[in-house]
N, C-alpha and C. Protein backbone atom coordinates (compact mmCIF):
# COMPACT_ATOMS: atom_id res chain seq x y z
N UNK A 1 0.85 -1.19 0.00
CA UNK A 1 0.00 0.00 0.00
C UNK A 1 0.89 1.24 0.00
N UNK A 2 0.35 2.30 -0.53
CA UNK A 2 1.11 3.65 -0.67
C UNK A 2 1.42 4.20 0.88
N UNK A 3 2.61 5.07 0.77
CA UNK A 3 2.56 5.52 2.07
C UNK A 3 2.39 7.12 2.20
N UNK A 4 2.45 7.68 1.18
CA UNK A 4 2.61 9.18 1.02
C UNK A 4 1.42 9.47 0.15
N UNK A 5 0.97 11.04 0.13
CA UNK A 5 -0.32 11.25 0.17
C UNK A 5 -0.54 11.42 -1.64
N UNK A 6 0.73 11.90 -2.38
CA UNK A 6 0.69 12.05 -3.82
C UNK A 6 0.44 10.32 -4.03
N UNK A 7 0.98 9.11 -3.13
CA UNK A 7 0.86 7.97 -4.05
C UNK A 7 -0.62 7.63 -4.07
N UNK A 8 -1.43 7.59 -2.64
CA UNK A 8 -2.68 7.41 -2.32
C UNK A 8 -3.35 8.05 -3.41
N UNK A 9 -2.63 9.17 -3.92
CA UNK A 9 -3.92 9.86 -4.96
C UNK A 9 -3.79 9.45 -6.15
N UNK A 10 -2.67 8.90 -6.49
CA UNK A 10 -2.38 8.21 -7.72
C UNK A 10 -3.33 7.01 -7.72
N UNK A 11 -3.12 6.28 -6.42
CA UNK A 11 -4.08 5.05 -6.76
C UNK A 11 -5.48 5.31 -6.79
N UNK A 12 -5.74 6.41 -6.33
CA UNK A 12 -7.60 6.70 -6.41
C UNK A 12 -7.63 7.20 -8.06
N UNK A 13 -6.95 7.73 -8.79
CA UNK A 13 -7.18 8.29 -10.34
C UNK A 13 -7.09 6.90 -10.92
N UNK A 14 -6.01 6.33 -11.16
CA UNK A 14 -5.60 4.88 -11.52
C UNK A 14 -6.94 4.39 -11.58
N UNK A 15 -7.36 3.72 -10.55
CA UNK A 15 -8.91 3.25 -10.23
C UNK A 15 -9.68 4.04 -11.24
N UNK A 16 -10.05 4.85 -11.21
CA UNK A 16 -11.15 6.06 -11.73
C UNK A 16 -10.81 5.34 -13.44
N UNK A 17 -9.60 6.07 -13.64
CA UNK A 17 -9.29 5.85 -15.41
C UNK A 17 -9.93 4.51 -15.49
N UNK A 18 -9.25 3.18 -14.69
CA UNK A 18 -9.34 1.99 -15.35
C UNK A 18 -10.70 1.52 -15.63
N UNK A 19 -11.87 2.20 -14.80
CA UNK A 19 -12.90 2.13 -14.26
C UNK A 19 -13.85 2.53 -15.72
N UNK A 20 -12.91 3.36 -16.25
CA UNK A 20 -13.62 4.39 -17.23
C UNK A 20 -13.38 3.59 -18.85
N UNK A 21 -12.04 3.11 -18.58
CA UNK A 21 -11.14 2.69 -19.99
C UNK A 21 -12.11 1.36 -20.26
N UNK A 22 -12.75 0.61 -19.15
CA UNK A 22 -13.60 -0.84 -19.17
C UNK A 22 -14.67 -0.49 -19.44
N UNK A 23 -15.56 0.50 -19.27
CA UNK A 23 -16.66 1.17 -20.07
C UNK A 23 -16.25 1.49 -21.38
N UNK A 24 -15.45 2.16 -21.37
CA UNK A 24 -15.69 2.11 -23.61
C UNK A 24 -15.18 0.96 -24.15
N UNK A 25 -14.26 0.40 -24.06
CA UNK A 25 -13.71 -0.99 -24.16
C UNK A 25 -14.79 -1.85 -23.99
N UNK A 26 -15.73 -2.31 -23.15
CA UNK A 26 -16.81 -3.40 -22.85
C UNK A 26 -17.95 -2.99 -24.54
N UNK A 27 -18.22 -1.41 -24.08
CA UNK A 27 -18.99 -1.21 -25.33
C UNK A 27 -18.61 -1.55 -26.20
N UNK A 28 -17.30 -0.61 -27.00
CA UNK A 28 -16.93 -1.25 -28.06
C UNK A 28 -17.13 -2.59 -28.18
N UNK A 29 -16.78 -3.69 -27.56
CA UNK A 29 -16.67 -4.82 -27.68
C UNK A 29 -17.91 -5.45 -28.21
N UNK A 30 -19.16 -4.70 -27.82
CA UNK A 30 -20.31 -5.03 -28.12
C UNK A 30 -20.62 -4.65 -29.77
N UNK A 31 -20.17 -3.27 -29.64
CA UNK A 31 -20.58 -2.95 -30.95
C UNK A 31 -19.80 -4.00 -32.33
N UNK A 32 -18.49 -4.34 -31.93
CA UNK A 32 -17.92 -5.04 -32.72
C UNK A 32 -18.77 -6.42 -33.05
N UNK A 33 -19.56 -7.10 -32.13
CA UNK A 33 -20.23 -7.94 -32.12
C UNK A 33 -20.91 -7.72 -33.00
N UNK A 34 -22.47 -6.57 -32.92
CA UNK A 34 -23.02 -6.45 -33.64
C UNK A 34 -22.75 -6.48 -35.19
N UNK A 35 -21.60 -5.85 -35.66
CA UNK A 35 -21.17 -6.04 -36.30
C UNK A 35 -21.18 -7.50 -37.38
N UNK A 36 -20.75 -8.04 -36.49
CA UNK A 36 -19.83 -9.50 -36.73
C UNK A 36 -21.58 -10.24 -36.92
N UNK A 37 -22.55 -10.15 -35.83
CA UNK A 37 -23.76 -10.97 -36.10
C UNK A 37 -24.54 -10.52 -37.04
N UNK A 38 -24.50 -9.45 -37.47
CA UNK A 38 -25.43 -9.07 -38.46
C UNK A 38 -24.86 -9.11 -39.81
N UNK A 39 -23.06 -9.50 -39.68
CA UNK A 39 -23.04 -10.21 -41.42
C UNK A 39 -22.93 -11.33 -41.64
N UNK A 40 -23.38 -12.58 -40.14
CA UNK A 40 -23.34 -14.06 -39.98
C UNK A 40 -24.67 -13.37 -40.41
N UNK A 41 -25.81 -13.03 -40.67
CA UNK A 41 -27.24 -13.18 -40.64
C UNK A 41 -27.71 -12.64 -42.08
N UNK A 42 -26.34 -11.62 -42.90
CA UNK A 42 -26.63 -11.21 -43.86
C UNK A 42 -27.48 -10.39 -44.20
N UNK A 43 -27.67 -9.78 -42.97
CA UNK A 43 -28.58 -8.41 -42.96
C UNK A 43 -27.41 -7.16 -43.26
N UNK A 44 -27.70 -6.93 -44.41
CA UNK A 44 -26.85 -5.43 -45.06
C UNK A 44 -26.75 -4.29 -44.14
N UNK A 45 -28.09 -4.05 -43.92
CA UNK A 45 -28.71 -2.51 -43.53
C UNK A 45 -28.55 -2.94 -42.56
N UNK A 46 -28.52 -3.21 -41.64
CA UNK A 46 -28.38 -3.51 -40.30
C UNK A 46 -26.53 -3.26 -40.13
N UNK A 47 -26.43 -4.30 -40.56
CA UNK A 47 -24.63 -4.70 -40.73
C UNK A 47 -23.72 -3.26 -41.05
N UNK A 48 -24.48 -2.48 -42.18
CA UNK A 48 -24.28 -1.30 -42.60
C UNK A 48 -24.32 0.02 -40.52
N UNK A 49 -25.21 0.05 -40.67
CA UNK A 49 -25.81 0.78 -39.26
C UNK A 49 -24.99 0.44 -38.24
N UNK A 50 -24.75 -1.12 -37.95
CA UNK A 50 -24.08 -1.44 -36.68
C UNK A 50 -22.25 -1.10 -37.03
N UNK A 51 -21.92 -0.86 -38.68
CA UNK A 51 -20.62 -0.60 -38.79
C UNK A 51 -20.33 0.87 -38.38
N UNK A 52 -21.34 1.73 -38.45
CA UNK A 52 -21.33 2.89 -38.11
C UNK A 52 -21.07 3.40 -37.04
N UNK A 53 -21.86 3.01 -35.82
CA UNK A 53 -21.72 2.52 -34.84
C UNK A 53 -19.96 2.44 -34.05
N UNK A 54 -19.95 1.13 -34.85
CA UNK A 54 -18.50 0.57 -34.17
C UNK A 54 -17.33 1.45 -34.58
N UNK A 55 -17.60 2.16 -35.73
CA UNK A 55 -16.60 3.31 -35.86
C UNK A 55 -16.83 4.16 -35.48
N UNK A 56 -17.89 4.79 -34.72
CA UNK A 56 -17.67 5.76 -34.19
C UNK A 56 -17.76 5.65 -32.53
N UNK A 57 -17.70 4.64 -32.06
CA UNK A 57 -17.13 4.12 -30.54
C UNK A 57 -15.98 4.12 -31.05
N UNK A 58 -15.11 3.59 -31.81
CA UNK A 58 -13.45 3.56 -32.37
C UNK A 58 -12.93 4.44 -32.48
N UNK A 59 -13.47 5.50 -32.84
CA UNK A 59 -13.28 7.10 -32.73
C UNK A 59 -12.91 7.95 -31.65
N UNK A 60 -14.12 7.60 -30.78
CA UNK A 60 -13.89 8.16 -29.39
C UNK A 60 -13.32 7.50 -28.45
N UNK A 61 -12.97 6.31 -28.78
CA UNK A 61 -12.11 5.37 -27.89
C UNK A 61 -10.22 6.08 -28.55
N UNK A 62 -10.62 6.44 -29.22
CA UNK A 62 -9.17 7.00 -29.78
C UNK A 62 -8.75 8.19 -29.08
N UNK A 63 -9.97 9.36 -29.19
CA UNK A 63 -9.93 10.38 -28.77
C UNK A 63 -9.47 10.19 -27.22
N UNK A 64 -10.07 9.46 -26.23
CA UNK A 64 -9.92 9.80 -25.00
C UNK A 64 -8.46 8.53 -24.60
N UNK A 65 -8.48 8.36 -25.60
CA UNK A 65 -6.23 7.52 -25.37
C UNK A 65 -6.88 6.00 -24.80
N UNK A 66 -7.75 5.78 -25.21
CA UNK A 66 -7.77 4.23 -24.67
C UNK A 66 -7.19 3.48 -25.23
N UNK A 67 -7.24 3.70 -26.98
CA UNK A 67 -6.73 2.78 -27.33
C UNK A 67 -5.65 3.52 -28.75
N UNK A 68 -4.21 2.97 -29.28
CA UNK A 68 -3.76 3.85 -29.76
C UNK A 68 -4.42 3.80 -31.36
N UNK A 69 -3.61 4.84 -32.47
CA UNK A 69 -4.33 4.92 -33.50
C UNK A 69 -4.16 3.96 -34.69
N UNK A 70 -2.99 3.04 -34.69
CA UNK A 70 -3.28 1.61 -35.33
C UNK A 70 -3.80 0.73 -34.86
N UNK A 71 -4.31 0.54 -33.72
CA UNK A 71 -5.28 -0.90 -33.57
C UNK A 71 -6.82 -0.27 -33.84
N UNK A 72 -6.98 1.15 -33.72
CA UNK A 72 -8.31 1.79 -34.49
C UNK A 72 -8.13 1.50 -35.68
N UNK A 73 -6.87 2.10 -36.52
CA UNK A 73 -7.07 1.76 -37.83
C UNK A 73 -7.46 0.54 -38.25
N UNK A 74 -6.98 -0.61 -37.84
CA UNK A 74 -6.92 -1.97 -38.70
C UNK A 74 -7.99 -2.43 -38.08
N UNK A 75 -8.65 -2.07 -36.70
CA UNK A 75 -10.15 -2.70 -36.70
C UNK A 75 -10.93 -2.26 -37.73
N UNK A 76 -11.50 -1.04 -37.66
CA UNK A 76 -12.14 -0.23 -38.71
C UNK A 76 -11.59 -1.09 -39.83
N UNK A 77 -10.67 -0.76 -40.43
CA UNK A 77 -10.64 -1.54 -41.46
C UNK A 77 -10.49 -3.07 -42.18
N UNK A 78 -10.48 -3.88 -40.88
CA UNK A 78 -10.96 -5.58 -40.90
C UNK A 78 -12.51 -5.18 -40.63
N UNK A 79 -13.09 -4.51 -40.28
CA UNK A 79 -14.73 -4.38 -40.03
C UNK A 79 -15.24 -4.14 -41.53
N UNK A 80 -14.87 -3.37 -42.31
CA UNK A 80 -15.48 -2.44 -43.09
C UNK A 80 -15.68 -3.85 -44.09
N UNK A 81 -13.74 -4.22 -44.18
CA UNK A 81 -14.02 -5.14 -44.83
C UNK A 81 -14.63 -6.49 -44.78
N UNK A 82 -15.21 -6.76 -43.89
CA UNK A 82 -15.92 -7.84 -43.41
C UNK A 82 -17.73 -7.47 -44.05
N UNK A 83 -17.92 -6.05 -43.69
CA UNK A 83 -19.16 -5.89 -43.99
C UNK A 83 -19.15 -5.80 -45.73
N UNK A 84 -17.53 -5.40 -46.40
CA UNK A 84 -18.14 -5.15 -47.91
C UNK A 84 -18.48 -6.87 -48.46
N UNK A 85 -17.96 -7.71 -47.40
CA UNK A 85 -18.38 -9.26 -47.93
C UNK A 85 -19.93 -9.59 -48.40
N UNK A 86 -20.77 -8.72 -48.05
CA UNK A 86 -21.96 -9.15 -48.12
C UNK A 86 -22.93 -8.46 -49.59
């Protein structure tokens, strides 16, 4: 455990961020799903909508440093191309 009052506060932000980084991360994760089930089902417009979606959670997961800007890029673009399969 910390013994000084700057470390104690480090571990209360720490907490906070990680707290925060597992909320867009969990989402995303979902949206990527959607994704992924709606071109197992071959629903376009849907598949289309839910890609929208997942890029723009990818976006703001960028913006706030969760995640850096090549693993945005190459999702987005294994997604896109997954949906032009259909």
């Amino acid at each position: 455990m910390a013994n000084n009052r700057q470390q104690k506060k480090r571990v209360r932000q720490d907490i906070k961020r990680r707290q925060a980084n597992q909320i867009v991360k969990s989402s995303l994760r979902r949206a990527v799903k959607k994704v992924e089930s709606a071109v197992e089902a071959n629903d376009q417009t849907q598949a289309h909508e839910a890609l929208n979606l997942a890029n723009k959670k990818l976006d703001k997961a960028l913006v706030k440093g969760v995640y850096h800007k090549n693993y945005v890029a190459r999702h987005k673009s294994r997604l896109a191309k997954l949906v032009n399969t259909l």
